[in-house]
N, C-alpha and C. Protein backbone atom coordinates (compact mmCIF):
# COMPACT_ATOMS: atom_id res chain seq x y z
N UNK A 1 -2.37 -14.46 -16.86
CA UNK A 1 -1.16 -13.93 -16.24
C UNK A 1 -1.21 -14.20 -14.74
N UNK A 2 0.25 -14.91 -14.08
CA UNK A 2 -0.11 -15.13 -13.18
C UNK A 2 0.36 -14.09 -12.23
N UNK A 3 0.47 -14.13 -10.77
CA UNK A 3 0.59 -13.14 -10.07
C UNK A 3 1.80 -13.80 -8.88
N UNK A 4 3.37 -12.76 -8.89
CA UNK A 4 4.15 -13.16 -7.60
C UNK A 4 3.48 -12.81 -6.25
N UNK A 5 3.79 -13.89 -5.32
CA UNK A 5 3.51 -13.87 -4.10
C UNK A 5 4.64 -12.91 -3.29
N UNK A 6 4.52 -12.55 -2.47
CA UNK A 6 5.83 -12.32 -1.12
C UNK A 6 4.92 -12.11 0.28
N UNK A 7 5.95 -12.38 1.15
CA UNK A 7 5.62 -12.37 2.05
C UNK A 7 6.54 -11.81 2.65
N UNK A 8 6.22 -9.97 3.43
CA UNK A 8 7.63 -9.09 4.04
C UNK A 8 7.25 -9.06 5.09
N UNK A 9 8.08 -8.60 6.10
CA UNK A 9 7.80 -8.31 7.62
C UNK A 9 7.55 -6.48 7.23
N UNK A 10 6.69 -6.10 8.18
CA UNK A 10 6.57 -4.61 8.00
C UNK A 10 6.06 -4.24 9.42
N UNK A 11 6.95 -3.04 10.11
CA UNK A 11 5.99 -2.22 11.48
C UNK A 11 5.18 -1.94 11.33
N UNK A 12 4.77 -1.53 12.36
CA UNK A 12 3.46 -0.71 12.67
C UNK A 12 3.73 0.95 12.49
N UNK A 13 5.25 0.98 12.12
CA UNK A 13 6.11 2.10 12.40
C UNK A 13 6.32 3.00 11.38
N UNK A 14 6.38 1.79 9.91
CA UNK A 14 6.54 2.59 8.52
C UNK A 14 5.21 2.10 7.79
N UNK A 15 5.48 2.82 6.53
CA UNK A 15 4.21 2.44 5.83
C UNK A 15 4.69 0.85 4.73
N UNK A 16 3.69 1.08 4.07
CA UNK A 16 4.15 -0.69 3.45
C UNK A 16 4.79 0.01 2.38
N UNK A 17 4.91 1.01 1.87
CA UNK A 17 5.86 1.07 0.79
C UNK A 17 7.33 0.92 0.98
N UNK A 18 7.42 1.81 2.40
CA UNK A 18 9.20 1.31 2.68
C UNK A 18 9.76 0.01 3.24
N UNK A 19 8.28 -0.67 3.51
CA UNK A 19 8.53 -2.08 3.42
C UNK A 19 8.80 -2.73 2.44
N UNK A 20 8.29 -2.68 1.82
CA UNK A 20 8.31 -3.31 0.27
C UNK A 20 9.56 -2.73 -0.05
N UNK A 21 10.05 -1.12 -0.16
CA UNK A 21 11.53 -0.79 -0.35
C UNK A 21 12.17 -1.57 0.01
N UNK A 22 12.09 -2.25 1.29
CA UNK A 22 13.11 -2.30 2.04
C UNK A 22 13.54 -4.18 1.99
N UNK A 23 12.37 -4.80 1.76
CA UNK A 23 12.13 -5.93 1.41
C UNK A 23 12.89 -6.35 -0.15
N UNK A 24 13.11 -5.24 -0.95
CA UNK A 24 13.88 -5.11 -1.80
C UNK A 24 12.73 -5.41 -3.56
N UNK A 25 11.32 -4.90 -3.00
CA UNK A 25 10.42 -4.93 -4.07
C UNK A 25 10.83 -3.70 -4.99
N UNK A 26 10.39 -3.74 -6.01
CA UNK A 26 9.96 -2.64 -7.07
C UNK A 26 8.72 -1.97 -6.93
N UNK A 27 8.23 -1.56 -6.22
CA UNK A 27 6.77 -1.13 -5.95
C UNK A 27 6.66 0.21 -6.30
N UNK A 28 5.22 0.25 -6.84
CA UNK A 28 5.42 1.88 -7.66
C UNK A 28 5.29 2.71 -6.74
N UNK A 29 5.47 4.19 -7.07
CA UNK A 29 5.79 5.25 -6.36
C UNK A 29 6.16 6.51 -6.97
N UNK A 30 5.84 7.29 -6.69
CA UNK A 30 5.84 8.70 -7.35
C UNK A 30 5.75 9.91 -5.98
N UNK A 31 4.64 10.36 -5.38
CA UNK A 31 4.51 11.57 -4.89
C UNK A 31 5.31 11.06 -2.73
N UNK A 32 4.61 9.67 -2.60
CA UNK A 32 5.12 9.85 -1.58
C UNK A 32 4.17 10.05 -0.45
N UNK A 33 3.01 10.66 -0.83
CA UNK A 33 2.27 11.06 0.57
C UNK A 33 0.89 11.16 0.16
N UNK A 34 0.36 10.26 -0.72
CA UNK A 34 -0.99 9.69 -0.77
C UNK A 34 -1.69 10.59 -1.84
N UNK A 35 -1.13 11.56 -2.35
CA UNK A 35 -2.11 12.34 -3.17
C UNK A 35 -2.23 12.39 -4.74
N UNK A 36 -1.11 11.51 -5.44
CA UNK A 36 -1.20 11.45 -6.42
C UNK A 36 -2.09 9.87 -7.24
N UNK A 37 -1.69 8.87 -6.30
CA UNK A 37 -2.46 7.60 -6.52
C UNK A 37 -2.32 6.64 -7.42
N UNK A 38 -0.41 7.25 -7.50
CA UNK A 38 -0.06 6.14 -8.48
C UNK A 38 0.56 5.11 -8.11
N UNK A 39 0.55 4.40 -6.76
CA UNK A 39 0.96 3.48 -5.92
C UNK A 39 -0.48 2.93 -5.71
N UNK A 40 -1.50 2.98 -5.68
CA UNK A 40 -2.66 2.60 -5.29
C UNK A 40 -2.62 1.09 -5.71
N UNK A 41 -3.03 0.11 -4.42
CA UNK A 41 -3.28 -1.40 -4.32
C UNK A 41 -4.14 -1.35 -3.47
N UNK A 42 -4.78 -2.88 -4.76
CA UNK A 42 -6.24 -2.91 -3.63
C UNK A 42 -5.79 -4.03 -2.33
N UNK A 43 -6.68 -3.69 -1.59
CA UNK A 43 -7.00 -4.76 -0.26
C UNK A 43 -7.09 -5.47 -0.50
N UNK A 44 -6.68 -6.54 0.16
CA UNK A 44 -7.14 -7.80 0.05
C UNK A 44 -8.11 -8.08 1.32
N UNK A 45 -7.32 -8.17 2.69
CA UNK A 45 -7.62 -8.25 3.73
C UNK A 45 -6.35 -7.92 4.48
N UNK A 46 -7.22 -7.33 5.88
CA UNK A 46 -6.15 -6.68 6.91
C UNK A 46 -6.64 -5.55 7.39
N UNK A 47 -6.14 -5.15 8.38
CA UNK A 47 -6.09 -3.41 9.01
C UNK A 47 -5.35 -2.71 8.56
N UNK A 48 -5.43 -1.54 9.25
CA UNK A 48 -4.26 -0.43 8.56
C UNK A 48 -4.80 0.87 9.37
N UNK A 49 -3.71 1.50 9.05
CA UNK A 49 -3.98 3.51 9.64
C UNK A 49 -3.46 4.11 8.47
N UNK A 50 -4.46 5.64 8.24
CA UNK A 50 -3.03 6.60 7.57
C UNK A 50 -2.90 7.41 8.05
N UNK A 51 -1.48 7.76 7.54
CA UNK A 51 -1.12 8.81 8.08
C UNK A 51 -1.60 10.41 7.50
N UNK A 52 -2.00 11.34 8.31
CA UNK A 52 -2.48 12.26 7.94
C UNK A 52 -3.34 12.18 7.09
N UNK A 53 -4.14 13.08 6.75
CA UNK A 53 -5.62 13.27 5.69
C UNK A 53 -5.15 11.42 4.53
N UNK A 54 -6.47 11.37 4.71
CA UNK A 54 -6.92 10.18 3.71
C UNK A 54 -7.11 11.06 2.29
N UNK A 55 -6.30 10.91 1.38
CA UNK A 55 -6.32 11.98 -0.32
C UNK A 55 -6.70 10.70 -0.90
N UNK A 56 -7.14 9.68 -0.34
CA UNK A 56 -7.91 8.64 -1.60
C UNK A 56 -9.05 8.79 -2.43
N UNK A 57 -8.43 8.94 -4.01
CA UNK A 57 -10.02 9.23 -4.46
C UNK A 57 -11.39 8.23 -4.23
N UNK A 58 -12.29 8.98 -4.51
CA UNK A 58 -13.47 8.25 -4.04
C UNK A 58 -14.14 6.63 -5.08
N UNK A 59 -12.96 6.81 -6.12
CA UNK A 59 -13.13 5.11 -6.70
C UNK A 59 -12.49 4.31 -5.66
N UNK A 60 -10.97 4.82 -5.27
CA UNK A 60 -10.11 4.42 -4.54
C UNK A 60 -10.70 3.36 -3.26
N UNK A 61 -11.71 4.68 -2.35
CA UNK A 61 -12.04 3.85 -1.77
C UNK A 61 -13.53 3.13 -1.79
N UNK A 62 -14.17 3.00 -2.76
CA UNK A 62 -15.49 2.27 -3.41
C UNK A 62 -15.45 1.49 -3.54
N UNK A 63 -14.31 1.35 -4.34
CA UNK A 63 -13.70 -0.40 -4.75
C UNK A 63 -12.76 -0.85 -3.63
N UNK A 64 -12.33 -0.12 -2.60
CA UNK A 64 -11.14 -1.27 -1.84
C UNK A 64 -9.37 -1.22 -2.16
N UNK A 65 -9.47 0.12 -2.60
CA UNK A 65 -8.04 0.20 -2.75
C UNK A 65 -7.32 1.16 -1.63
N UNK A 66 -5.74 0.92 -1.63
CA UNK A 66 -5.32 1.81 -0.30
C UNK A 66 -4.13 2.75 -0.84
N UNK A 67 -3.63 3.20 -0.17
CA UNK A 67 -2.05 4.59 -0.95
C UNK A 67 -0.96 3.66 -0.29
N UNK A 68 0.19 2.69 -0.57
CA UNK A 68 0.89 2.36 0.28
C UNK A 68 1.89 3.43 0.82
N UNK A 69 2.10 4.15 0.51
CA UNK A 69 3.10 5.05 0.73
C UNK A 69 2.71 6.11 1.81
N UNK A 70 1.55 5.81 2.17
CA UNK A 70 0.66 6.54 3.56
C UNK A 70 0.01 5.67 4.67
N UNK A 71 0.13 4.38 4.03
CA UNK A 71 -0.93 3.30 5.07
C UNK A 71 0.25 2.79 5.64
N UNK A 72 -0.12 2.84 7.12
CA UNK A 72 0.57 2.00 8.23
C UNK A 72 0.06 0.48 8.99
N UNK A 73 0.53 -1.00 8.51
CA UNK A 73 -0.49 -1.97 8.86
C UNK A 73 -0.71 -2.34 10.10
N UNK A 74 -2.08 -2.18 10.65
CA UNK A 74 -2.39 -2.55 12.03
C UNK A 74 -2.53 -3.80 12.42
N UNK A 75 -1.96 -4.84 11.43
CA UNK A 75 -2.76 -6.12 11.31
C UNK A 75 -1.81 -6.81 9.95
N UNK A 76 -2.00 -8.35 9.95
CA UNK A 76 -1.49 -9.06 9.30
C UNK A 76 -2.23 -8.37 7.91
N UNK A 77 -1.04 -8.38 6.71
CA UNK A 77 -1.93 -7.51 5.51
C UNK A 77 -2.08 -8.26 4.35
N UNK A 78 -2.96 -8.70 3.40
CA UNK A 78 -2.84 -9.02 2.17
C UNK A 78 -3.58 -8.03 0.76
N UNK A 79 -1.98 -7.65 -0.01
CA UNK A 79 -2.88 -6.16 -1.07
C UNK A 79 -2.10 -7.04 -2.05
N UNK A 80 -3.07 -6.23 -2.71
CA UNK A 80 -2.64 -6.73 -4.74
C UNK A 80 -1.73 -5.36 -5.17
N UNK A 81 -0.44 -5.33 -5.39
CA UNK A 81 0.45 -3.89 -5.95
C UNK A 81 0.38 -4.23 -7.36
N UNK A 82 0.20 -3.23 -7.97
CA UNK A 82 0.82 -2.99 -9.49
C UNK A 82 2.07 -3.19 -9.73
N UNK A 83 2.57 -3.82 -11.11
CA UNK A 83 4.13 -3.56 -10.92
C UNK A 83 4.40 -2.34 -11.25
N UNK A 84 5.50 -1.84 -10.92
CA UNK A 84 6.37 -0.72 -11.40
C UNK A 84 6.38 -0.35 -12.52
């Protein structure tokens, strides 16, 4: 199975999920503010901030995955999303 590419513009301002909203992706989403972890994509490479408390479980971040719906990119980003 292969995998779509994109390439969105995103601030430093929102997180990558309302990029991806806004970019006009399907990207999953549920709680909104990092604590449920059903948006979770791993890293590829890049920076990032979150906003308020990090609620990533501790596989989450073992293996390299991030909450888009809380991470703000500090840096050119490449993540793997689940589809919807």
């Amino acid at each position: 199975m292969g995998f779509e590419e994109y390439s969105i513009d995103a601030s430093s301002t929102e997180t990558l999920l309302t990029a991806m909203e806004r970019a006009g992706l399907n990207a999953p989403s549920k709680c909104r503010a990092g604590g449920c972890g059903f948006c979770h994509s791993r890293l590829v490479s890049g920076k990032y901030s979150i906003a308020g408390a990090d609620k990533r479980r501790l596989a989450d971040l073992k293996f390299g995955y991030i909450h888009p719906c809380c991470t703000y990119p500090d840096s050119d980003m490449e993540i793997v999303v689940p589809k919807a």
